[in-house]
C-alpha atoms as a PDB file:
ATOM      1  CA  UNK A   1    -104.834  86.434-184.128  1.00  0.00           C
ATOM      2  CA  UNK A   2    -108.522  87.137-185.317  1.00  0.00           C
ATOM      3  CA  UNK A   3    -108.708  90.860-186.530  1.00  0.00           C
ATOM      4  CA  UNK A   4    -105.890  93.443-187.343  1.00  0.00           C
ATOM      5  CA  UNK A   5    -106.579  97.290-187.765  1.00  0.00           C
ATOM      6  CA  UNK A   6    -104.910  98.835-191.306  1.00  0.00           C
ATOM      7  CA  UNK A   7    -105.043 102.680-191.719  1.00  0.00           C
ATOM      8  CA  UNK A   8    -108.655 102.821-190.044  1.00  0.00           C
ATOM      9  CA  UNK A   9    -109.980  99.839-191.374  1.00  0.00           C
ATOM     10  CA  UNK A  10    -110.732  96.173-189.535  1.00  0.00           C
ATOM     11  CA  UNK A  11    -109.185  92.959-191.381  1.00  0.00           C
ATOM     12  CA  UNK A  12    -111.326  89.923-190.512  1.00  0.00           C
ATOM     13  CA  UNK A  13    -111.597  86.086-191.391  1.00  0.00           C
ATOM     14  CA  UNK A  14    -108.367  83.811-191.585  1.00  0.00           C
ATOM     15  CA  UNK A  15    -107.839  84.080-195.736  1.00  0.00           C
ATOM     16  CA  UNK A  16    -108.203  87.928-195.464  1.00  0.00           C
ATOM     17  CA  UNK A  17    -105.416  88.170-192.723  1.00  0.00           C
ATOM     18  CA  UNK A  18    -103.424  85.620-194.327  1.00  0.00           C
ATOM     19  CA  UNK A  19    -103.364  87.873-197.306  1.00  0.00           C
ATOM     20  CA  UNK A  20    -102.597  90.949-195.377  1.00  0.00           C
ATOM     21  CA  UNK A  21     -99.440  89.279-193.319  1.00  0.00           C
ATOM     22  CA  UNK A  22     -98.331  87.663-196.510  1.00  0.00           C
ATOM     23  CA  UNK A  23     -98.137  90.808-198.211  1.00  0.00           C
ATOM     24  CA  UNK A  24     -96.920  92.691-195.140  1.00  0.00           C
ATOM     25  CA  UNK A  25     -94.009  90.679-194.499  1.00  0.00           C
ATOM     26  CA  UNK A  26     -92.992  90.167-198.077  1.00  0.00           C
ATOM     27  CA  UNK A  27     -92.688  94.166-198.630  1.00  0.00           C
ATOM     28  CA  UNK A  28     -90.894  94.454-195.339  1.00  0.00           C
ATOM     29  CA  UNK A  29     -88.343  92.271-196.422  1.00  0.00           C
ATOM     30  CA  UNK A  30     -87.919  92.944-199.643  1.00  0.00           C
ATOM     31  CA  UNK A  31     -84.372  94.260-200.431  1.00  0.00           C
ATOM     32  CA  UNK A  32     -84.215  97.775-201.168  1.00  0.00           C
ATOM     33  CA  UNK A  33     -81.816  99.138-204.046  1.00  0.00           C
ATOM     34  CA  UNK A  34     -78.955 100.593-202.454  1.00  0.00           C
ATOM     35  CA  UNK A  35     -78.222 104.233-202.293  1.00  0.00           C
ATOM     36  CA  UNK A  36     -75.356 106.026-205.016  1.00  0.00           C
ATOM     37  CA  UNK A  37     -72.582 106.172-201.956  1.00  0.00           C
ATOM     38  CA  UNK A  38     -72.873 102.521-200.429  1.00  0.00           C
ATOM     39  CA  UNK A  39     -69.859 101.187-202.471  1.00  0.00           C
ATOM     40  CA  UNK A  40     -67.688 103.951-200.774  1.00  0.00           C
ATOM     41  CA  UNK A  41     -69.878 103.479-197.082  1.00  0.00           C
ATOM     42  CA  UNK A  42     -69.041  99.924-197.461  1.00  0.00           C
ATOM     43  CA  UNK A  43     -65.218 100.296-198.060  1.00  0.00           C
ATOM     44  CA  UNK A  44     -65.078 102.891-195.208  1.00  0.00           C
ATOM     45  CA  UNK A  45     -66.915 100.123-192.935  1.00  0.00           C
ATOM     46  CA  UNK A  46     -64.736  97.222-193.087  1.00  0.00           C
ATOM     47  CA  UNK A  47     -61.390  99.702-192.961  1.00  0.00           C
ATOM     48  CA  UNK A  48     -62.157 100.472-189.541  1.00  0.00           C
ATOM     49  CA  UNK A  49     -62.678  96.950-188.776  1.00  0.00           C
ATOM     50  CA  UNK A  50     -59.654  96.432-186.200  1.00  0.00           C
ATOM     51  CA  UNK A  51     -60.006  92.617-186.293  1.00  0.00           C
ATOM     52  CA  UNK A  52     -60.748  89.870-188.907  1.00  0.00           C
ATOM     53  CA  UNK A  53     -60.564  85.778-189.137  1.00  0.00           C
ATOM     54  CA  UNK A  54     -56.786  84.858-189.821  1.00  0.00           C
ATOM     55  CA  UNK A  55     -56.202  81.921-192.185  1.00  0.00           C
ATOM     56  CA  UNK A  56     -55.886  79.755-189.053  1.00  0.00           C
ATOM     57  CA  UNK A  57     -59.135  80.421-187.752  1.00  0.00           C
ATOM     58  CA  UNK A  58     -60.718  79.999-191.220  1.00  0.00           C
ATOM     59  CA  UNK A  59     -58.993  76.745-191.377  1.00  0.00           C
ATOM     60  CA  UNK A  60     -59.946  75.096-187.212  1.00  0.00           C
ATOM     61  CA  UNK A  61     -63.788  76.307-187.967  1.00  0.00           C
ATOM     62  CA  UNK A  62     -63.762  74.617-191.643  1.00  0.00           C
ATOM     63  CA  UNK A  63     -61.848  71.313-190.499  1.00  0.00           C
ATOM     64  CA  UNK A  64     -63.982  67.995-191.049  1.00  0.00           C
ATOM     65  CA  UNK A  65     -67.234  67.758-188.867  1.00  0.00           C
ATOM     66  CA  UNK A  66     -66.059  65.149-186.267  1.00  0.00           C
ATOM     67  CA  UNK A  67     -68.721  62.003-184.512  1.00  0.00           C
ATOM     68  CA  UNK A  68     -67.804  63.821-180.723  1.00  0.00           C
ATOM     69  CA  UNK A  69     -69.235  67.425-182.229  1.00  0.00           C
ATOM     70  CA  UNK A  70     -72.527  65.590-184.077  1.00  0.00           C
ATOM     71  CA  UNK A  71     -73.194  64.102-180.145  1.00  0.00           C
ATOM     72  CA  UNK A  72     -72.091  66.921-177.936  1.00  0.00           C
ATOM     73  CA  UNK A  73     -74.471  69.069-180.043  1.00  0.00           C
ATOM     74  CA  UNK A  74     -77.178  66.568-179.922  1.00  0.00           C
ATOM     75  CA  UNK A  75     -77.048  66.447-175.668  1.00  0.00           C
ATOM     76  CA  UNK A  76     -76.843  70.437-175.257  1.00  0.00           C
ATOM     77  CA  UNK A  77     -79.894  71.247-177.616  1.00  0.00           C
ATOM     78  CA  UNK A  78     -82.713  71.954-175.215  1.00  0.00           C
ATOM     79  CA  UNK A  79     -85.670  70.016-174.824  1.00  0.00           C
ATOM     80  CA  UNK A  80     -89.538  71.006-175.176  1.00  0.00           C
ATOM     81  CA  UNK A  81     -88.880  73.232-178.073  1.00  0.00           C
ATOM     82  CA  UNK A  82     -92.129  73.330-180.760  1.00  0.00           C
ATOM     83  CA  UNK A  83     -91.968  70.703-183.558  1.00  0.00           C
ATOM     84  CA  UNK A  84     -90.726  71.708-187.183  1.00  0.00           C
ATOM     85  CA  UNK A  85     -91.859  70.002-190.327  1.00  0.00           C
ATOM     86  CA  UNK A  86     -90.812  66.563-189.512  1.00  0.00           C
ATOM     87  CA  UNK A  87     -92.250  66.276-186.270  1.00  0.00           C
ATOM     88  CA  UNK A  88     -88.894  64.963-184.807  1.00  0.00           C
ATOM     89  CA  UNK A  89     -88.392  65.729-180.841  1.00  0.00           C
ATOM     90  CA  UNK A  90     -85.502  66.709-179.726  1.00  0.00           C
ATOM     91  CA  UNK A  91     -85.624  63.980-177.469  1.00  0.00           C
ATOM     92  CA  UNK A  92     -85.706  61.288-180.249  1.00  0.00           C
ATOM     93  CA  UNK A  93     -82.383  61.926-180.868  1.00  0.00           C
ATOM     94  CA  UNK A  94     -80.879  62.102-177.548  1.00  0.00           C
ATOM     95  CA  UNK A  95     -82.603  58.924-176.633  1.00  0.00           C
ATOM     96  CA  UNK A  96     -81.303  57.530-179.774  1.00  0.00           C
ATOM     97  CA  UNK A  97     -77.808  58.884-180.493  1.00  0.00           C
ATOM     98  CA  UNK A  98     -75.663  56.460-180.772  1.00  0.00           C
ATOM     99  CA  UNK A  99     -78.289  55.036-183.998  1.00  0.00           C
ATOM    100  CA  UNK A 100     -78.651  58.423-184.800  1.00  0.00           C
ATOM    101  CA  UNK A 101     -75.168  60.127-185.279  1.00  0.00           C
ATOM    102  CA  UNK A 102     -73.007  58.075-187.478  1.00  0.00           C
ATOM    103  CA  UNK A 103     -76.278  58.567-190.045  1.00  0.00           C
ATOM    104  CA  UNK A 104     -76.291  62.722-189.259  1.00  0.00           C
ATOM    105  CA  UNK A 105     -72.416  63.311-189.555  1.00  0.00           C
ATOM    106  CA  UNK A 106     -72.116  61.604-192.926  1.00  0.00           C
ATOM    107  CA  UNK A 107     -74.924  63.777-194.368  1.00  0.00           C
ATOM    108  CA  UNK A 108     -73.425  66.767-192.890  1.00  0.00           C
ATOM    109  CA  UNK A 109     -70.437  65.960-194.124  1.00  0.00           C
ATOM    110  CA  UNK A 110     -71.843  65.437-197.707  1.00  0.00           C
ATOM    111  CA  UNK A 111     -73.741  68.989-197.136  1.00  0.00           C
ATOM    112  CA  UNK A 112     -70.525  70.858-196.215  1.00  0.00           C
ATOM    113  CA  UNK A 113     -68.425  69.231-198.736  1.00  0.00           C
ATOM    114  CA  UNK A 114     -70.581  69.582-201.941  1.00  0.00           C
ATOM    115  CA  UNK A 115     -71.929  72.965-200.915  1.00  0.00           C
ATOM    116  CA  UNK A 116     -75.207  71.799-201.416  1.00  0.00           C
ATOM    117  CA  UNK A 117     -78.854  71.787-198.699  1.00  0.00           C
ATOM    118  CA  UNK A 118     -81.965  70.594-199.877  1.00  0.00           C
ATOM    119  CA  UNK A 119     -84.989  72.092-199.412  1.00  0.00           C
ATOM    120  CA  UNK A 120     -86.172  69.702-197.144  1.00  0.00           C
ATOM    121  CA  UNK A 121     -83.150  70.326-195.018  1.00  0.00           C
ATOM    122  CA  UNK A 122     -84.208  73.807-193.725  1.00  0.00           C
ATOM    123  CA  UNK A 123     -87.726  74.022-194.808  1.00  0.00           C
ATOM    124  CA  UNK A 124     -89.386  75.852-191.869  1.00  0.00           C
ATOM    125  CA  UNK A 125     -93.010  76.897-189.921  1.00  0.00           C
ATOM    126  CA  UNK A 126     -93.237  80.612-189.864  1.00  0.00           C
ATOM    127  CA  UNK A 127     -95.572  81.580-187.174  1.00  0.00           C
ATOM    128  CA  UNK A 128     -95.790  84.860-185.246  1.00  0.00           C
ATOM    129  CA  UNK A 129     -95.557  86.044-181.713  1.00  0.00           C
ATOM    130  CA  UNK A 130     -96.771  89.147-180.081  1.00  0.00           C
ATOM    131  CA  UNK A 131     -93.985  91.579-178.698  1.00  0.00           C
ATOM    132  CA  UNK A 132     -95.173  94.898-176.759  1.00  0.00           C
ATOM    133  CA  UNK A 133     -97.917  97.164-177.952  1.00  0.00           C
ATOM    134  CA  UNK A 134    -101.418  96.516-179.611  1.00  0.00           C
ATOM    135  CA  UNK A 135    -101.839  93.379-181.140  1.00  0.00           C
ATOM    136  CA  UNK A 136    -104.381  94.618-183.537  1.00  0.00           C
ATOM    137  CA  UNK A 137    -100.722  96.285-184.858  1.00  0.00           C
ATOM    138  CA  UNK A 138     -99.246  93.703-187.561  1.00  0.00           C
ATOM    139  CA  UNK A 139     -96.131  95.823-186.539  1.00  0.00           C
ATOM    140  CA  UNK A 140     -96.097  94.535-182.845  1.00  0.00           C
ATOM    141  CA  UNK A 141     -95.924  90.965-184.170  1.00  0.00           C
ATOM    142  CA  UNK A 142     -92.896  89.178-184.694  1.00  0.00           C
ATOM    143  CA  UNK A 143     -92.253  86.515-187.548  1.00  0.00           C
ATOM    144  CA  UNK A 144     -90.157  83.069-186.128  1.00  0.00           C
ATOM    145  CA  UNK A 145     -89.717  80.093-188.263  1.00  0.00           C
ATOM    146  CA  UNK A 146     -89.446  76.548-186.553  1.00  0.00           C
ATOM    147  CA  UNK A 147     -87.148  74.550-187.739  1.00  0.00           C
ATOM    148  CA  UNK A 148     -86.191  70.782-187.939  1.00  0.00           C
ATOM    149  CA  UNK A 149     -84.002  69.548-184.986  1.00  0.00           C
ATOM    150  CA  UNK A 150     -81.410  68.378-187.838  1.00  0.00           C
ATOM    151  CA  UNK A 151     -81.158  71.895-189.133  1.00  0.00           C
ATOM    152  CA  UNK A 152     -80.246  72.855-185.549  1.00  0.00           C
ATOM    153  CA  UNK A 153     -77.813  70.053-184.901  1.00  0.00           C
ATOM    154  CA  UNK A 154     -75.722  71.224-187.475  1.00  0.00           C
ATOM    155  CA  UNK A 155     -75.733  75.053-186.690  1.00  0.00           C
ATOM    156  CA  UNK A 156     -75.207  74.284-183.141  1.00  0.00           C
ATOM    157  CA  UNK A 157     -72.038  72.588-184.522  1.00  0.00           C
ATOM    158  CA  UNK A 158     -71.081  75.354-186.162  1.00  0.00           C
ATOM    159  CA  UNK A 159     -72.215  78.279-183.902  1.00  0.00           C
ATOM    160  CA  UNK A 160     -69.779  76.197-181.123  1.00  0.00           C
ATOM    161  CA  UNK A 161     -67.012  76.201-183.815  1.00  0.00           C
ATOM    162  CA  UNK A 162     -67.675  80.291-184.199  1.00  0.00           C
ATOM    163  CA  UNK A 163     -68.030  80.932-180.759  1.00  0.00           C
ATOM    164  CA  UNK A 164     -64.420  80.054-179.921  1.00  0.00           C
ATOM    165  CA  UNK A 165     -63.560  82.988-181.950  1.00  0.00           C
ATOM    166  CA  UNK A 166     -65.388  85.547-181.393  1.00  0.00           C
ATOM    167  CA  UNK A 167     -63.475  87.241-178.933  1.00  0.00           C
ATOM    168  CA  UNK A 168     -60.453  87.672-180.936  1.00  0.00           C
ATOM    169  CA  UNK A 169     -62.944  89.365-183.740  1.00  0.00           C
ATOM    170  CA  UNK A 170     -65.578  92.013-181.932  1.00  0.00           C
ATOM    171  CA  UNK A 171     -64.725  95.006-179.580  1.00  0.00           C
ATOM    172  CA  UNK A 172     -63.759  94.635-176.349  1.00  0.00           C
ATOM    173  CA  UNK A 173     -66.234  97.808-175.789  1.00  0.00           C
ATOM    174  CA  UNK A 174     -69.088  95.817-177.682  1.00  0.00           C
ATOM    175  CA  UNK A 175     -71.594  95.153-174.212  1.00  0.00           C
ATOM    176  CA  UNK A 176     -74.693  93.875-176.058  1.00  0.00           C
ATOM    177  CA  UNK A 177     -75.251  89.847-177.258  1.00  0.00           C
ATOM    178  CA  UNK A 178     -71.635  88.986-175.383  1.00  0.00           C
ATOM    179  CA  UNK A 179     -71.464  86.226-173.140  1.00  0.00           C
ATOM    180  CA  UNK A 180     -70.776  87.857-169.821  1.00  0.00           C
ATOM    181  CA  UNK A 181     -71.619  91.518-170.127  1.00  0.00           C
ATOM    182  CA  UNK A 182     -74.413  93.504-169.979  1.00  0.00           C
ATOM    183  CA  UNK A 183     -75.883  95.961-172.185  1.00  0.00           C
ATOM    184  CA  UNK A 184     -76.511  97.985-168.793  1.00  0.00           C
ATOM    185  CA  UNK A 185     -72.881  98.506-168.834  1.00  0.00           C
ATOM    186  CA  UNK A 186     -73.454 101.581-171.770  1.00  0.00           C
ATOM    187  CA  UNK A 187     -75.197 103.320-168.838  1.00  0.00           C
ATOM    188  CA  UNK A 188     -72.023 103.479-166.792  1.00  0.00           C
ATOM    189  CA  UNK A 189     -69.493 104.100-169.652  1.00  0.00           C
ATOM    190  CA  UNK A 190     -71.546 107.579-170.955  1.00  0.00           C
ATOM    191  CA  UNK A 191     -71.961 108.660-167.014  1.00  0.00           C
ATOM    192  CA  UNK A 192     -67.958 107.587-166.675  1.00  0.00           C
ATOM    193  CA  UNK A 193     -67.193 109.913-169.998  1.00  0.00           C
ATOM    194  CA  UNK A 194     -69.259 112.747-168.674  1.00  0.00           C
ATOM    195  CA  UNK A 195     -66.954 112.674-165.238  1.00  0.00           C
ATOM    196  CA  UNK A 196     -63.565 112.382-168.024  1.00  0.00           C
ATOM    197  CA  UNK A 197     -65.181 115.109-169.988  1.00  0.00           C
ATOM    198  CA  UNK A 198     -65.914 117.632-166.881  1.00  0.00           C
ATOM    199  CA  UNK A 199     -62.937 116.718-164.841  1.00  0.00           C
ATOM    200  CA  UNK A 200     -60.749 117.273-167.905  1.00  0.00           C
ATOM    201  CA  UNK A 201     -62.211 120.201-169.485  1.00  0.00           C
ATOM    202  CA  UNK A 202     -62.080 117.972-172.985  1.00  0.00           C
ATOM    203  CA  UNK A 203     -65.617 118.690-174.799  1.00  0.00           C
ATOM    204  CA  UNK A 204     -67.255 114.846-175.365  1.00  0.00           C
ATOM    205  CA  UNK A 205     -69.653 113.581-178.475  1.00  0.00           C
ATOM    206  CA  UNK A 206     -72.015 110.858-177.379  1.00  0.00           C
ATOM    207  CA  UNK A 207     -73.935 109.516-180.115  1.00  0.00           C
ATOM    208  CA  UNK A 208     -77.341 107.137-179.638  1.00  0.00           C
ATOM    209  CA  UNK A 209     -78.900 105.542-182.543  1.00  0.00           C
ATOM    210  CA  UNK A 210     -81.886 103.688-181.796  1.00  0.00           C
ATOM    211  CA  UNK A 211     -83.365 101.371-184.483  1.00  0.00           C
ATOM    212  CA  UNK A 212     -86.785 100.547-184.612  1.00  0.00           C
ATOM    213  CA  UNK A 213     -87.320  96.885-184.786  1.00  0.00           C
ATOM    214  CA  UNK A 214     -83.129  96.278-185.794  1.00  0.00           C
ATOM    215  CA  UNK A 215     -84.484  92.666-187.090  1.00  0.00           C
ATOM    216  CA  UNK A 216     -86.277  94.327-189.589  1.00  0.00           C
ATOM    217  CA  UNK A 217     -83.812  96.729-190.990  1.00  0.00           C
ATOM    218  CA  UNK A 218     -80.533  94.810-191.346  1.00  0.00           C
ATOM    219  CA  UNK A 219     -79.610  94.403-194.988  1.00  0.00           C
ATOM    220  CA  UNK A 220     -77.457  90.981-194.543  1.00  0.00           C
ATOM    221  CA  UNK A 221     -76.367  91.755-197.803  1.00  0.00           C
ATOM    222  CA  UNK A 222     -73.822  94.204-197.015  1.00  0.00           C
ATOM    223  CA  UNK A 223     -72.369  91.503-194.680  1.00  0.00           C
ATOM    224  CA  UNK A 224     -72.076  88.978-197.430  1.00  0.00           C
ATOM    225  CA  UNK A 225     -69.638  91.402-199.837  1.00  0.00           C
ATOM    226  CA  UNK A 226     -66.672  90.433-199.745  1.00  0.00           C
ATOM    227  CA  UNK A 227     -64.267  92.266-197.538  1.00  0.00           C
ATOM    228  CA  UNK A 228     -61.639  94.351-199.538  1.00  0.00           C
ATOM    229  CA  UNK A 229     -57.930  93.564-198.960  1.00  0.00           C
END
């Protein structure tokens, strides 16, 4: 990136743009006070959830990391990915996994246990990548942070763990980010409801919300409360 344009005006030189996407990105995701009715918005939100994690499922994706998980992870991370902070391939540690693992799953282990990461552990590289539109738009960038193939490891762990789930825990109707389906599919489903809605005389709502750039307005936050009873 060598120049940006910002309401009419040209941003030059590497510590001026620094500046700009440092302050840009900070404001962007800073987190935003919520409004008077989001107590009540929240409740209403997780009562219509149909499905949540049972004690039993809790209990098979929190069960002790075992050495089999630490190497099967290891062997289905891709290779050629860009380096994090510590420079480690992830072919180091598939060439290397028997000396490797034994090390990894006690320090998981200790990590999951005590509740406790260090810094080092998921320090990252943020870098950005263009997406559609003018690049001279800080807006048609896109923020990624690369991360340290031991971070990974341990998320692809748990992701695998998760992933067993899942179905039991979103929408059968949910088409978009499922393994299997296509987000295509919502095309069908509204033309299918507009045959129901003729050939039965019923009258039919369809409702699109489109949000621009979703990764940037997701408050994770409202995720993280807990989930009332």
């Amino acid at each position: 990136m060598k120049e940006l344009e910002v309401d009419g005006m040209t941003i030059y030189k590497q510590a001026n743009l620094s500046h700009y996407i440092s302050h840009f990105y900070t404001n962007l995701y800073t987190y935003e006070p919520h409004s008077p009715n989001i107590v009540e918005a929240q409740k209403k939100c997780w009562e219509s959830v149909p499905s949540q994690v049972t004690e039993d499922m809790n209990a098979a994706m929190t069960r002790e990391l075992t050495l089999e998980e630490v190497v099967e992870a290891i062997t289905s991370l891709p290779k050629g990915k860009a380096l994090g902070h510590d420079n480690l391939l992830t072919e180091f540690f598939q060439e290397n996994v028997e000396k490797t693992t034994p090390t990894l799953l006690l320090a998981f282990r200790a990590m999951l246990s005590l509740g406790l990461i260090s810094n080092f552990f998921n320090k990252g590289i943020i870098t950005l990548i263009p997406k559609y539109g003018d690049h001279s738009k800080l807006g048609n960038w896109r923020p990624i942070t690369l991360l340290r193939n031991i971070y990974k490891i341990l998320v692809k762990i748990l992701a695998q763990r998760i992933e067993v789930y899942l179905p039991f825990v979103i929408r059968p109707n949910q088409t978009s980010f499922v393994m299997g389906k296509n987000i295509m599919d919502n095309n069908f489903l509204a033309q299918e409801s507009f045959k129901w809605a003729i050939e039965s005389e019923h009258d039919l709502i369809l409702l699109l919300l489109n949000f621009e750039k979703t990764f940037d307005r997701i408050k994770r936050g409202f995720f993280l409360q807990p989930c009332p009873n």
